[in-house]
PDB file of N, CA and C in Angstrom:
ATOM      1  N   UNK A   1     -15.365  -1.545  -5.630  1.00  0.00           N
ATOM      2  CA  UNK A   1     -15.011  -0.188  -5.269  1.00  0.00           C
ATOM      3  C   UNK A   1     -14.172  -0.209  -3.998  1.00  0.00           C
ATOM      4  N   UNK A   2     -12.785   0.437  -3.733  1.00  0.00           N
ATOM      5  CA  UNK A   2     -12.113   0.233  -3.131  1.00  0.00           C
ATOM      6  C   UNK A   2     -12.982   1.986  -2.288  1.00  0.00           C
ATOM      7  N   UNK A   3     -11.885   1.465  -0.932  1.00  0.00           N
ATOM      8  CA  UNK A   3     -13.189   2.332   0.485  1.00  0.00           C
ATOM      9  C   UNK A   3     -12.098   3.102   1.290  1.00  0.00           C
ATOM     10  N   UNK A   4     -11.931   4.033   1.589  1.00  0.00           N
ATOM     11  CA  UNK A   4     -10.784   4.709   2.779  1.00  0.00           C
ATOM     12  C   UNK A   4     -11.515   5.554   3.419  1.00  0.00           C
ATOM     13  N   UNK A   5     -12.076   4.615   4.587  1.00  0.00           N
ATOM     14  CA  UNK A   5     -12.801   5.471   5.328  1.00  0.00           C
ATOM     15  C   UNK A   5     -12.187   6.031   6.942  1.00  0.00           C
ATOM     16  N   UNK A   6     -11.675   7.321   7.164  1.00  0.00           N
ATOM     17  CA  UNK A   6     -10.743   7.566   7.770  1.00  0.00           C
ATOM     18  C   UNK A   6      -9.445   6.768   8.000  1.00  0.00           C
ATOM     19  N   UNK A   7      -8.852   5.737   8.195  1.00  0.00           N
ATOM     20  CA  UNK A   7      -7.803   4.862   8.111  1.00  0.00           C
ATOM     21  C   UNK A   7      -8.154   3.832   7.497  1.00  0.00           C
ATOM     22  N   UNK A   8      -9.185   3.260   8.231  1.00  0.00           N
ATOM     23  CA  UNK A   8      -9.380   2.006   7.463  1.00  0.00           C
ATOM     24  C   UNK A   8     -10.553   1.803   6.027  1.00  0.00           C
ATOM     25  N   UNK A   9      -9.127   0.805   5.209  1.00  0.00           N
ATOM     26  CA  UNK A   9      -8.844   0.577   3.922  1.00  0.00           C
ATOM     27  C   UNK A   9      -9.995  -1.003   3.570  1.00  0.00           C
ATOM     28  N   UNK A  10     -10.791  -0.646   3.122  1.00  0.00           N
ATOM     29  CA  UNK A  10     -12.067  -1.718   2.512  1.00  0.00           C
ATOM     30  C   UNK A  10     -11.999  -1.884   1.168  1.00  0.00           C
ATOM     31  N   UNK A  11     -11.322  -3.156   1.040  1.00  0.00           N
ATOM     32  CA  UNK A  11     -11.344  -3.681  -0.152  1.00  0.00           C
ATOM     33  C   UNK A  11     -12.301  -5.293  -0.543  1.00  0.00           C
ATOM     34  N   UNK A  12     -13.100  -4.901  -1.469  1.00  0.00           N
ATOM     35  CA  UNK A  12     -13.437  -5.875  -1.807  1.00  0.00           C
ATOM     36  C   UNK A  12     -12.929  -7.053  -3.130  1.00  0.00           C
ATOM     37  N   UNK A  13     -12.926  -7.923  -2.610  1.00  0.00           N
ATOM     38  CA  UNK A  13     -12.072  -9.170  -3.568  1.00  0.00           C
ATOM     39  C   UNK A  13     -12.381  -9.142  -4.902  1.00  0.00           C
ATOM     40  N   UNK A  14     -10.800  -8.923  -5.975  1.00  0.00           N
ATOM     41  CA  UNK A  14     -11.606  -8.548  -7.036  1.00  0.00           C
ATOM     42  C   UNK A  14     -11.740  -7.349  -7.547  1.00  0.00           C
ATOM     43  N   UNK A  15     -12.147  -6.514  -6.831  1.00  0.00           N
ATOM     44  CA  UNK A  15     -12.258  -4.890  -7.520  1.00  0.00           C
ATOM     45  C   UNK A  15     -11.056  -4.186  -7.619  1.00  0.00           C
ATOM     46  N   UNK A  16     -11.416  -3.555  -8.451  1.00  0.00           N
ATOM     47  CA  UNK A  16     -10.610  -2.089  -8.933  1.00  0.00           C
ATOM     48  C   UNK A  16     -10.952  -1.230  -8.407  1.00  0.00           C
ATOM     49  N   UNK A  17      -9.735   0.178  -8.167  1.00  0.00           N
ATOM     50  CA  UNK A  17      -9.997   1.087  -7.401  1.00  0.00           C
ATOM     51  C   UNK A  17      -8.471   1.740  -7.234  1.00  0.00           C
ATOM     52  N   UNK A  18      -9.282   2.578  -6.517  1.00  0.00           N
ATOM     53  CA  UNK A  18      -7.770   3.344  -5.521  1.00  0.00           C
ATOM     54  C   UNK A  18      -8.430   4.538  -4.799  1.00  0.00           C
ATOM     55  N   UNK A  19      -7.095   5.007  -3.834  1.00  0.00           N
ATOM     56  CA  UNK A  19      -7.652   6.078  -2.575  1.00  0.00           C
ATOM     57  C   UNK A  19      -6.574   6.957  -2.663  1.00  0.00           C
ATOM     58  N   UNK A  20      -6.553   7.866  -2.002  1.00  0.00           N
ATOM     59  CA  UNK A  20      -5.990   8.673  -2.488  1.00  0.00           C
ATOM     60  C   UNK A  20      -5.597   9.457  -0.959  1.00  0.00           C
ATOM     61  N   UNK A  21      -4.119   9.267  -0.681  1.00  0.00           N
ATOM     62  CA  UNK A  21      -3.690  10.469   0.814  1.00  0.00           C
ATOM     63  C   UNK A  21      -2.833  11.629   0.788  1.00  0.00           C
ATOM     64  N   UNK A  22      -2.945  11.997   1.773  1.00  0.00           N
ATOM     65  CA  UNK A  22      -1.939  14.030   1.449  1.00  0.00           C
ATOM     66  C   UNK A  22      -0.457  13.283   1.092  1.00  0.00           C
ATOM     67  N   UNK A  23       0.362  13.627   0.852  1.00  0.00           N
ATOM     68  CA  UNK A  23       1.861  13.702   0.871  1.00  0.00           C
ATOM     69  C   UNK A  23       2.297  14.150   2.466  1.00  0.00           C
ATOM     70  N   UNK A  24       3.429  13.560   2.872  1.00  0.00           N
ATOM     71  CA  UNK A  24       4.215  13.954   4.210  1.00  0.00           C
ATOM     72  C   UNK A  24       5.252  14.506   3.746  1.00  0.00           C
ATOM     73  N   UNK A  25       5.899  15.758   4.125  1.00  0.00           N
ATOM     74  CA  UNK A  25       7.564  16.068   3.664  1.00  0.00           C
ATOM     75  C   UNK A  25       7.127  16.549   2.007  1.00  0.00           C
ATOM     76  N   UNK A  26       8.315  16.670   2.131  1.00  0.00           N
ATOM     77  CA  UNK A  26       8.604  17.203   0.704  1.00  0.00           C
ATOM     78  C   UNK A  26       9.377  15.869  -0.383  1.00  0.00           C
ATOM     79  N   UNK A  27       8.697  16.261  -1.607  1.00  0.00           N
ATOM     80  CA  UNK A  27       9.225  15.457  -2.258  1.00  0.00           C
ATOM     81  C   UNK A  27      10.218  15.778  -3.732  1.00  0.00           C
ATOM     82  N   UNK A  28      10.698  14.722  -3.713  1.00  0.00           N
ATOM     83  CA  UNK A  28      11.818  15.080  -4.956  1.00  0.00           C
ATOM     84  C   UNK A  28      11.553  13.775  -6.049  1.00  0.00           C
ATOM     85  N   UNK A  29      11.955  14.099  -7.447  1.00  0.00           N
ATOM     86  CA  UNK A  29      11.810  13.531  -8.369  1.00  0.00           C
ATOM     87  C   UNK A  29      12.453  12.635  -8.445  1.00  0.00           C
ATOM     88  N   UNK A  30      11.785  11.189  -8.673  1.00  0.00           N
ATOM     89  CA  UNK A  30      12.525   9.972  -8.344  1.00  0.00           C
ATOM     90  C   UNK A  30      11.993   9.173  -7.093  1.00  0.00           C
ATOM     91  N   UNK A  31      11.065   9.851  -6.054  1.00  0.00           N
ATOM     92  CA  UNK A  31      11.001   9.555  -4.712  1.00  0.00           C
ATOM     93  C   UNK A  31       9.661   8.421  -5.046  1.00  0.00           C
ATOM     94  N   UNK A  32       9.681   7.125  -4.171  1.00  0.00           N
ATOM     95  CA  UNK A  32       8.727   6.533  -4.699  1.00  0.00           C
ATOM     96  C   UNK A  32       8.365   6.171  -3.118  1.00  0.00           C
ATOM     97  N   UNK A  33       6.880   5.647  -3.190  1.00  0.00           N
ATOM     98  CA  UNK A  33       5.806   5.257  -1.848  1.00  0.00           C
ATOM     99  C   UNK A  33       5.737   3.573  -2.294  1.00  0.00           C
ATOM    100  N   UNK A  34       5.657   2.808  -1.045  1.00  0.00           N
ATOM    101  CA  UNK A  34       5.801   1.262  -1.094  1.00  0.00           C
ATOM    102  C   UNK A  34       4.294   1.381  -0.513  1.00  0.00           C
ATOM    103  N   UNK A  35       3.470   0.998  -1.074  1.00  0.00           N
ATOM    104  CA  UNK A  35       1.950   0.411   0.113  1.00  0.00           C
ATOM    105  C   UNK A  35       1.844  -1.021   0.303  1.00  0.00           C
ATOM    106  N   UNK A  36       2.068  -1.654   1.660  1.00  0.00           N
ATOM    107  CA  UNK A  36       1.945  -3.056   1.715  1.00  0.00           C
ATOM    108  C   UNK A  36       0.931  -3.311   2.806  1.00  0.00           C
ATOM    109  N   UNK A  37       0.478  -4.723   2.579  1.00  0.00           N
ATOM    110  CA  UNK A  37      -0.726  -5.231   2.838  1.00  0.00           C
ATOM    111  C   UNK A  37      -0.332  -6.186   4.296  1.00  0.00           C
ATOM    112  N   UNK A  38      -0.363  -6.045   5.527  1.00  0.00           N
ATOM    113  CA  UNK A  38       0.620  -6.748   6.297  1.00  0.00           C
ATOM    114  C   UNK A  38      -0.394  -7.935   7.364  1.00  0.00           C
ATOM    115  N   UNK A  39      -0.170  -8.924   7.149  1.00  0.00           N
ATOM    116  CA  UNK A  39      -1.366  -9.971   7.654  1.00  0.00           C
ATOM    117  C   UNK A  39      -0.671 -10.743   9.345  1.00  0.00           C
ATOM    118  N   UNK A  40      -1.076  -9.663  10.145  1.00  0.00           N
ATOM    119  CA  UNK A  40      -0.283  -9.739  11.670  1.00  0.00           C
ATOM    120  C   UNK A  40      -0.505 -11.092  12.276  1.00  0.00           C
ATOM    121  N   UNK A  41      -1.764 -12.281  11.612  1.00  0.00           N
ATOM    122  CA  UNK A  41      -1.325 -13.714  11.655  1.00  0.00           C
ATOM    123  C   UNK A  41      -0.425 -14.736  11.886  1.00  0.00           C
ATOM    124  N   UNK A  42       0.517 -14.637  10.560  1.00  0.00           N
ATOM    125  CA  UNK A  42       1.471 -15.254  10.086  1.00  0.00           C
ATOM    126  C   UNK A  42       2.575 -14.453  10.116  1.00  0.00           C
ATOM    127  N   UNK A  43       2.446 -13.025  10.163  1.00  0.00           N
ATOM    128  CA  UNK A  43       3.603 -11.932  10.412  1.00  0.00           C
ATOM    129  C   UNK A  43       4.232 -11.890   9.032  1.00  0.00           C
ATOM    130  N   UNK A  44       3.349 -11.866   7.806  1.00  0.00           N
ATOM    131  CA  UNK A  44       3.986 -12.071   6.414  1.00  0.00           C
ATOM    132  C   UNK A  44       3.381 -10.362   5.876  1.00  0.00           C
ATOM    133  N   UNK A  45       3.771 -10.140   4.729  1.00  0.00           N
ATOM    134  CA  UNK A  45       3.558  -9.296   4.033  1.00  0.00           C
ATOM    135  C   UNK A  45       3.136  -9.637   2.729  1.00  0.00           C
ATOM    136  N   UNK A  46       1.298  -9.124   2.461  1.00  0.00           N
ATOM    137  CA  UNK A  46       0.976 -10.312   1.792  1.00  0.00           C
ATOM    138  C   UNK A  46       0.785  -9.629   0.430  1.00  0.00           C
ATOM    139  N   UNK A  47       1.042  -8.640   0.807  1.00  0.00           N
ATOM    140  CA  UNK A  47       0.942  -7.296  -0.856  1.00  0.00           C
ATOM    141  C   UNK A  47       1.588  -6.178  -0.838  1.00  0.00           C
ATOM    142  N   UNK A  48       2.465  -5.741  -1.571  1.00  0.00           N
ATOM    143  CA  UNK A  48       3.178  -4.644  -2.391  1.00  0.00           C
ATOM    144  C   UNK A  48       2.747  -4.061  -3.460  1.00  0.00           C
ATOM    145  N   UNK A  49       2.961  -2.670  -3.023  1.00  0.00           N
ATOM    146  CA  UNK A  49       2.531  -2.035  -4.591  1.00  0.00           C
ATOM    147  C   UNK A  49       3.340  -0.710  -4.559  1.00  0.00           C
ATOM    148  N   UNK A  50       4.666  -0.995  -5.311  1.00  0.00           N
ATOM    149  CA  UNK A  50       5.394   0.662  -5.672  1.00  0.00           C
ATOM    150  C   UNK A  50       4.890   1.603  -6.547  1.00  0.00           C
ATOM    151  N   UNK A  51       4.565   2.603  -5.995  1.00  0.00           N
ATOM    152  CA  UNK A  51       4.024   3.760  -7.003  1.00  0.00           C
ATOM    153  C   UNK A  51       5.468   5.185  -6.865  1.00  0.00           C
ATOM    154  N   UNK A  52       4.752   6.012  -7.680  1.00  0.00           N
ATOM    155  CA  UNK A  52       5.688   7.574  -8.024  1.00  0.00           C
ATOM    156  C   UNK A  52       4.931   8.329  -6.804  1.00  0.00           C
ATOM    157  N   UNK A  53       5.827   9.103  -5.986  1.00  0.00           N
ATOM    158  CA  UNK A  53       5.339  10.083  -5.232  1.00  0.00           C
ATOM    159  C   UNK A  53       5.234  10.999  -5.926  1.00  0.00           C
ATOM    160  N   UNK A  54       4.026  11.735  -5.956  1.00  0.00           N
ATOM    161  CA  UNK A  54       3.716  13.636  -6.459  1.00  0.00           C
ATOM    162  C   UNK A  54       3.519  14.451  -5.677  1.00  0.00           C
ATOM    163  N   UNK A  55       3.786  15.978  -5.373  1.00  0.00           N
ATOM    164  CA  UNK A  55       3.762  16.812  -4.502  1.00  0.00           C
ATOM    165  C   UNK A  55       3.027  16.876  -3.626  1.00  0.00           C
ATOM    166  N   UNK A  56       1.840  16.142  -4.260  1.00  0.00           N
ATOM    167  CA  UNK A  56       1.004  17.399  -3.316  1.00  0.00           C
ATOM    168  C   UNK A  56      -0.285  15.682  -2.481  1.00  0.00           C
ATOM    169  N   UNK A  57      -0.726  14.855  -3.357  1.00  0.00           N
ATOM    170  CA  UNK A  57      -0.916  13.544  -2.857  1.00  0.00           C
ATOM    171  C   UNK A  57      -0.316  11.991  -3.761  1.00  0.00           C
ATOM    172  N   UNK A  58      -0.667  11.398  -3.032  1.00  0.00           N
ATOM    173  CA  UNK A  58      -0.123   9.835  -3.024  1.00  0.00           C
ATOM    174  C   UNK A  58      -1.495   9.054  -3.166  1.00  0.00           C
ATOM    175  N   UNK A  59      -1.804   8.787  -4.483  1.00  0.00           N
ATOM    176  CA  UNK A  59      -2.392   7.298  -5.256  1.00  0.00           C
ATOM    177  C   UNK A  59      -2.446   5.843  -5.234  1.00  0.00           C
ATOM    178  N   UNK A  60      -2.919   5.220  -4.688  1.00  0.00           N
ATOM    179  CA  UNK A  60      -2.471   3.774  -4.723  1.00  0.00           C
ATOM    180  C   UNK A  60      -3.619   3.323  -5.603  1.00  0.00           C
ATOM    181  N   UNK A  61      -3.305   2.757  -6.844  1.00  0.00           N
ATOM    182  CA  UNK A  61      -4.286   1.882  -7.491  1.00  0.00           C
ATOM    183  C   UNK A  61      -3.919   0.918  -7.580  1.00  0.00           C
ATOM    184  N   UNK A  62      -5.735   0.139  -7.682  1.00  0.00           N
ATOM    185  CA  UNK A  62      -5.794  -1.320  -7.558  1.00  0.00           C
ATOM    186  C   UNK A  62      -6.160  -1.998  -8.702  1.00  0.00           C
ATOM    187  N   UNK A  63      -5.582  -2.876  -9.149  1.00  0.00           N
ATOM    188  CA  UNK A  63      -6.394  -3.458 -10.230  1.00  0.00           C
ATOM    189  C   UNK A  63      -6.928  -4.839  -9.836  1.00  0.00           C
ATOM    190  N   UNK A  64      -7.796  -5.733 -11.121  1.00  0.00           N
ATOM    191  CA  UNK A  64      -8.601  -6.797 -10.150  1.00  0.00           C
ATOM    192  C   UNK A  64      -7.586  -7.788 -10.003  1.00  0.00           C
ATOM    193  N   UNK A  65      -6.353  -7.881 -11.286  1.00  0.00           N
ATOM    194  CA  UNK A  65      -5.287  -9.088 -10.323  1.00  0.00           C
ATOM    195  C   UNK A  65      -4.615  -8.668  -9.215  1.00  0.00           C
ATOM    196  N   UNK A  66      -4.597  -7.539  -8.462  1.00  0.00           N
ATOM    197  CA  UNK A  66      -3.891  -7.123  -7.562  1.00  0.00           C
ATOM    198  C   UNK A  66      -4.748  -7.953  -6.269  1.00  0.00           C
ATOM    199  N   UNK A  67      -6.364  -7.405  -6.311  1.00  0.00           N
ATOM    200  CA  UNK A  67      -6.884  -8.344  -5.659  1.00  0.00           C
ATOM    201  C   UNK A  67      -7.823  -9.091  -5.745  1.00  0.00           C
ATOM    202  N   UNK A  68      -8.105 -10.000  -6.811  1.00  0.00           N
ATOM    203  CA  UNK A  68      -8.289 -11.219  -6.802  1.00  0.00           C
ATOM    204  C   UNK A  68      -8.194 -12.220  -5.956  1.00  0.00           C
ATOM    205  N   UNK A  69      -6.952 -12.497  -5.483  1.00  0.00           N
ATOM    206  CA  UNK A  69      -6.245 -13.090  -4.993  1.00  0.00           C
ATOM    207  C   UNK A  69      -5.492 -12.977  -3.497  1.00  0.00           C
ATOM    208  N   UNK A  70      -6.309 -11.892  -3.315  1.00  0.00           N
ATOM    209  CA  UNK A  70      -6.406 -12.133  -1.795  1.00  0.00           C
ATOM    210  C   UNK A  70      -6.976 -12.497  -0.750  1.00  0.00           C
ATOM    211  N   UNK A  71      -6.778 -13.478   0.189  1.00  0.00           N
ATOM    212  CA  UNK A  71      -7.642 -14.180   1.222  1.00  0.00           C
ATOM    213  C   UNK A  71      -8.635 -13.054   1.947  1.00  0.00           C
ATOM    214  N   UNK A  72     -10.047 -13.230   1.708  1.00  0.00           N
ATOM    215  CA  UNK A  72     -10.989 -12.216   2.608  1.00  0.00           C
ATOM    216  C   UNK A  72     -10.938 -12.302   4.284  1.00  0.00           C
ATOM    217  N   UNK A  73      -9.968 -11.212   4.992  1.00  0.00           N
ATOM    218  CA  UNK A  73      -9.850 -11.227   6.344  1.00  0.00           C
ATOM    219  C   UNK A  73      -9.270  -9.729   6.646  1.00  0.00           C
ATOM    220  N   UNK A  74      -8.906  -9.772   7.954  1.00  0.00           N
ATOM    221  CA  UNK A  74      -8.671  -8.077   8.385  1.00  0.00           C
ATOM    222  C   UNK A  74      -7.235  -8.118   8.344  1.00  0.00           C
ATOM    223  N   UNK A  75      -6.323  -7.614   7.510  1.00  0.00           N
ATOM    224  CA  UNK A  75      -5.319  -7.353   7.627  1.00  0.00           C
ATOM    225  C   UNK A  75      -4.951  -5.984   8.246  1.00  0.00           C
ATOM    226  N   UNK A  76      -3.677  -5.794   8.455  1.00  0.00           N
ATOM    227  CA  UNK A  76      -3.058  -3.980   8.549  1.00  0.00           C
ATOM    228  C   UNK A  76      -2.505  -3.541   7.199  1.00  0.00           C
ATOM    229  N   UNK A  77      -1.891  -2.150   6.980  1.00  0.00           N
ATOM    230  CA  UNK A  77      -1.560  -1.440   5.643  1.00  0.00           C
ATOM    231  C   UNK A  77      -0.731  -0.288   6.441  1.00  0.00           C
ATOM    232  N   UNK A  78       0.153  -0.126   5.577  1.00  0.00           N
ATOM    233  CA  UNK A  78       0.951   0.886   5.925  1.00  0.00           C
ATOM    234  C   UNK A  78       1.736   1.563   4.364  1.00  0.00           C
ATOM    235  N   UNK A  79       2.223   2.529   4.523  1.00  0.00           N
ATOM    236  CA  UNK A  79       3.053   2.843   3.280  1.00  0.00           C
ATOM    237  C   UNK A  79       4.172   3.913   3.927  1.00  0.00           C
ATOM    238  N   UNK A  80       5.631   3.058   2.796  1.00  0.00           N
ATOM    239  CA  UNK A  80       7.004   3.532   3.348  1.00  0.00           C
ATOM    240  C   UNK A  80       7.145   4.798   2.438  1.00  0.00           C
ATOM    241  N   UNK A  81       7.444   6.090   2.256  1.00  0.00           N
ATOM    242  CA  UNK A  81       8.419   6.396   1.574  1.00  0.00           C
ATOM    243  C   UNK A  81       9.518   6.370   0.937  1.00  0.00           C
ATOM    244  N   UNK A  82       9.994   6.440   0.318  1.00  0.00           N
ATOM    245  CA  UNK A  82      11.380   6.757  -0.054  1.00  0.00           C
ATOM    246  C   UNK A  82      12.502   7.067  -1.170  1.00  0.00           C
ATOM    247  N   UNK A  83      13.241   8.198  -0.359  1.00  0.00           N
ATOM    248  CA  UNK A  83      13.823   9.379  -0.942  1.00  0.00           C
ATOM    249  C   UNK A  83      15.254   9.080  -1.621  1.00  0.00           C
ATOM    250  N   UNK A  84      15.320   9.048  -2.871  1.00  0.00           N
ATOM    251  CA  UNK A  84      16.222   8.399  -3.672  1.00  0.00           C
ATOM    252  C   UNK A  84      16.573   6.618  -3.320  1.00  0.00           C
ATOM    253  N   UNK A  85      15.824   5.990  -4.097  1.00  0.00           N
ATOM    254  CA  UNK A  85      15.584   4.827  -3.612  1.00  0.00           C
ATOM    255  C   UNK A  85      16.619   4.370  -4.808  1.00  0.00           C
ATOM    256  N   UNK A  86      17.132   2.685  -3.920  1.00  0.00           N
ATOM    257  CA  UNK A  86      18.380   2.346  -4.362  1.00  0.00           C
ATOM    258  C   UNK A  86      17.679   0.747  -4.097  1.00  0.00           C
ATOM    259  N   UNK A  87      18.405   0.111  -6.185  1.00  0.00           N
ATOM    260  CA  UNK A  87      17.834  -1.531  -6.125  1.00  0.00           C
ATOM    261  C   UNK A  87      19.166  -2.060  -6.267  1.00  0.00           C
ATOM    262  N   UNK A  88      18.753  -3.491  -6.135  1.00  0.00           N
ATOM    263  CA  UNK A  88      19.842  -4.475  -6.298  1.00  0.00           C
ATOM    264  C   UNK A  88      19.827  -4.490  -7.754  1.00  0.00           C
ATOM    265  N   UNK A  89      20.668  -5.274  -8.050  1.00  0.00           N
ATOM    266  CA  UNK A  89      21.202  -5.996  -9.551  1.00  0.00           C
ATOM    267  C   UNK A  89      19.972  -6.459  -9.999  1.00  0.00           C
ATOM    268  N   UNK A  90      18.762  -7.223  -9.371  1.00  0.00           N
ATOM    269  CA  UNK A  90      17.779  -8.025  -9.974  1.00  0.00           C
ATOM    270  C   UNK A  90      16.440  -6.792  -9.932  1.00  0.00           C
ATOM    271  N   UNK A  91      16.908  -5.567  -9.706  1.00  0.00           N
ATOM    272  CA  UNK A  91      16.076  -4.619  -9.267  1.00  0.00           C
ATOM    273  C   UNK A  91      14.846  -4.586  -8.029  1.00  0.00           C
ATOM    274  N   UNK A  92      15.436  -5.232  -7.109  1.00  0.00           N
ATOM    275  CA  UNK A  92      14.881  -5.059  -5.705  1.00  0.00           C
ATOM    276  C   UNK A  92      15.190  -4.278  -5.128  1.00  0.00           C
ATOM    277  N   UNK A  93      14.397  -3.773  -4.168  1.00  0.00           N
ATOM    278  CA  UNK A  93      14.310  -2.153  -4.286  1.00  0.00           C
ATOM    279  C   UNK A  93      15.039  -2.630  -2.590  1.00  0.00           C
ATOM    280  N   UNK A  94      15.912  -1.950  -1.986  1.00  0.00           N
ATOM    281  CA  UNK A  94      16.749  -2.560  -1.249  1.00  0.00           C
ATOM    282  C   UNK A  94      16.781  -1.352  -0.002  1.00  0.00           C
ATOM    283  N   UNK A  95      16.916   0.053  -0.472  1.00  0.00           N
ATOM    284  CA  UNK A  95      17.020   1.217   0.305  1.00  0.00           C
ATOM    285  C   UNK A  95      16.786   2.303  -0.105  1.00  0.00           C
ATOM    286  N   UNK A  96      17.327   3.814   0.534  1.00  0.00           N
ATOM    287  CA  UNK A  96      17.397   4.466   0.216  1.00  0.00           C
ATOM    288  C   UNK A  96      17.619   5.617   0.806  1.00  0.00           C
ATOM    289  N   UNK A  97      18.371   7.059   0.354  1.00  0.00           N
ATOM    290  CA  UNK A  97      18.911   8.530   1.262  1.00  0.00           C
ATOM    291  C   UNK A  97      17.653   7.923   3.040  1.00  0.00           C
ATOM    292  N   UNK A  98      16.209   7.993   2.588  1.00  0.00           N
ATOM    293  CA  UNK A  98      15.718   8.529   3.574  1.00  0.00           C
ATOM    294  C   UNK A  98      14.238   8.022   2.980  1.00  0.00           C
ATOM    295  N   UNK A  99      14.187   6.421   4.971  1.00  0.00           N
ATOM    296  CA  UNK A  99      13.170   6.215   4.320  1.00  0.00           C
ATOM    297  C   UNK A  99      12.079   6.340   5.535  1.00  0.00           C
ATOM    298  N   UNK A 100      10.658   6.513   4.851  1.00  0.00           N
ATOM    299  CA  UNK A 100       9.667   7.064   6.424  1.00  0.00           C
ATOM    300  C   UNK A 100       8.294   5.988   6.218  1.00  0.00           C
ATOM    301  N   UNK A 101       7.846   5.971   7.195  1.00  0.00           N
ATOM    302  CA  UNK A 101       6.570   5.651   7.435  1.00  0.00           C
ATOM    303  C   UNK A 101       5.510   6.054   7.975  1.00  0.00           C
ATOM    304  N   UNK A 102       4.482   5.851   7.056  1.00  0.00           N
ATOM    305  CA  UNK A 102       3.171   6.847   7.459  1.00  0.00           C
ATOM    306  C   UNK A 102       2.586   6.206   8.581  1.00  0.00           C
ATOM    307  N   UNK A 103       2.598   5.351   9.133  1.00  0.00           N
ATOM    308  CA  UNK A 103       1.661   4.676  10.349  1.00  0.00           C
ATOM    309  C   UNK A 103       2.650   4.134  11.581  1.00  0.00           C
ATOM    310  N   UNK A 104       3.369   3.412  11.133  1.00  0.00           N
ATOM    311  CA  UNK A 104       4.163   2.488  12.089  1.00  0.00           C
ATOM    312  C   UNK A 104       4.679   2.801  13.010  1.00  0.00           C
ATOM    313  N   UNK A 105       4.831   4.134  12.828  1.00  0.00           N
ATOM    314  CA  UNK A 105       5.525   4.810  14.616  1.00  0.00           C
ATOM    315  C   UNK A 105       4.320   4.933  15.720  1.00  0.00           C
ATOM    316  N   UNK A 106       2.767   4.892  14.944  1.00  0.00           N
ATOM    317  CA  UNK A 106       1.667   4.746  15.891  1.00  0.00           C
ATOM    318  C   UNK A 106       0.933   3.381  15.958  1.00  0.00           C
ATOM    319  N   UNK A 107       0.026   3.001  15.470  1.00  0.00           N
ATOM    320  CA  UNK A 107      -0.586   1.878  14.887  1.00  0.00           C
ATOM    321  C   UNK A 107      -1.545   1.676  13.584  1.00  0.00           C
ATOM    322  N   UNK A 108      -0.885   0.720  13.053  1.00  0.00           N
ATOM    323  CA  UNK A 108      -1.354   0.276  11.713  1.00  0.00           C
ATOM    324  C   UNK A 108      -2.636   0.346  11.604  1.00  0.00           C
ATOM    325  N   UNK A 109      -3.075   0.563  10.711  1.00  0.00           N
ATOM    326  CA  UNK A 109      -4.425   0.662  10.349  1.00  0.00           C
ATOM    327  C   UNK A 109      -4.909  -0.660   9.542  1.00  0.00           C
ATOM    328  N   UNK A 110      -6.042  -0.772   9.974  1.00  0.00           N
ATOM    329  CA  UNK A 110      -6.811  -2.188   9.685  1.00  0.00           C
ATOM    330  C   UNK A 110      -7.060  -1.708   7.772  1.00  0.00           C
ATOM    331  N   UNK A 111      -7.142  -3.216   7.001  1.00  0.00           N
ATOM    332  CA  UNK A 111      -7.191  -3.000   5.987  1.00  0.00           C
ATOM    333  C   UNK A 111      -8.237  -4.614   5.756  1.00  0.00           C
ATOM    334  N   UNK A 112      -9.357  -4.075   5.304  1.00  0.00           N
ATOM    335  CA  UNK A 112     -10.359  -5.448   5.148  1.00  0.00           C
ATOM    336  C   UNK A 112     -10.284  -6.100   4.215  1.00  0.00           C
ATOM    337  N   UNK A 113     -10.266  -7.292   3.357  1.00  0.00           N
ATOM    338  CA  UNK A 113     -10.459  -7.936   2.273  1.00  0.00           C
ATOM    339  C   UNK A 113     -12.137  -8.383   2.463  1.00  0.00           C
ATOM    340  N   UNK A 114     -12.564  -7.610   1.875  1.00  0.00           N
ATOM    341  CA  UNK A 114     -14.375  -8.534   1.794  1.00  0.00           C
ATOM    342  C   UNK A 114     -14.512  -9.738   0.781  1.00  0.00           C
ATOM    343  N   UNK A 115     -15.149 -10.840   1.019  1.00  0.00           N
ATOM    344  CA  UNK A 115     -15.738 -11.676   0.316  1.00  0.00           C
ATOM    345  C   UNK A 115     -16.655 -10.902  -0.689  1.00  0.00           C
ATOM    346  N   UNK A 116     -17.360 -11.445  -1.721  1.00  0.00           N
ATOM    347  CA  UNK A 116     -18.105 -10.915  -2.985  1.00  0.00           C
ATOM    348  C   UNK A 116     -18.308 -12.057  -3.269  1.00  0.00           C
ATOM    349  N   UNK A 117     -19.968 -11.870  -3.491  1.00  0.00           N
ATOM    350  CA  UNK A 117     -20.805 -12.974  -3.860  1.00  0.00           C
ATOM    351  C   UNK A 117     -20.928 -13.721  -5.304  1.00  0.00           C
ATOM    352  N   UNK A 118     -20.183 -12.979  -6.132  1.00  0.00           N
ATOM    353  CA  UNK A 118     -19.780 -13.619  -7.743  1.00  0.00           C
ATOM    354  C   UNK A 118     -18.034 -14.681  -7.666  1.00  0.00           C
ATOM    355  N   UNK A 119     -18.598 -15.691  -7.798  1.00  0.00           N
ATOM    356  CA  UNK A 119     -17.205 -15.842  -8.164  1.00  0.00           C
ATOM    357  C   UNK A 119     -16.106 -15.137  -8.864  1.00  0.00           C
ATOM    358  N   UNK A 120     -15.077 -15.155  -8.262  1.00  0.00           N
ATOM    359  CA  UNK A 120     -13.707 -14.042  -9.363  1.00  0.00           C
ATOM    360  C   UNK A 120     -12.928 -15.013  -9.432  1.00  0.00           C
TER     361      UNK A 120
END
């Protein structure tokens, strides 16, 4: 069971889930939210997940290969907006009109990976 308890994001290794936040701004059809998993360690970015923005909130679901496979430790999380988003040739998502962030102009919010006592 994935956890959003005021900012910080508790995930346990393995599970399925998702949380669910308001929308910022207004949105337009086409506009998509990036949620990444950011491990201030190594200074890598250790998970992506593009979803559809909807009016009114923003969804991030998890499935168990999403995290399976992630090392149990305290990472940060943040999620970009963005407003008519533009890919490369190989469809990498590259830019776009107008893009925002929900945390990063203050500080990131901690995002946990828990251990789980069954092997996955």
């Amino acid at each position: 069971m994935i956890r959003l308890i005021q900012r910080r994001l508790i995930i346990p290794r393995g599970d399925t889930g998702s949380f669910t936040i308001p929308v910022q701004g207004t949105v337009e059809d086409g506009d998509i939210a990036v949620f990444s998993i950011y491990d201030p360690m190594t200074h890598t970015t250790v998970f992506e997940k593009e979803v559809e923005l909807t009016e009114e909130v923003l969804t991030i679901p998890f499935s168990h290969q999403d995290t399976v496979n992630l090392e149990p430790k305290k990472y940060l999380w943040d999620i970009k907006t963005y407003r008519n988003p533009q890919y490369d040739e190989d469809n990498l998502l590259i830019g776009g009109d107008e893009i925002n962030s929900y945390y990063a102009a203050f500080s990131l919010p901690i995002c946990e990976i828990k251990e789980v006592a069954q092997n996955v």
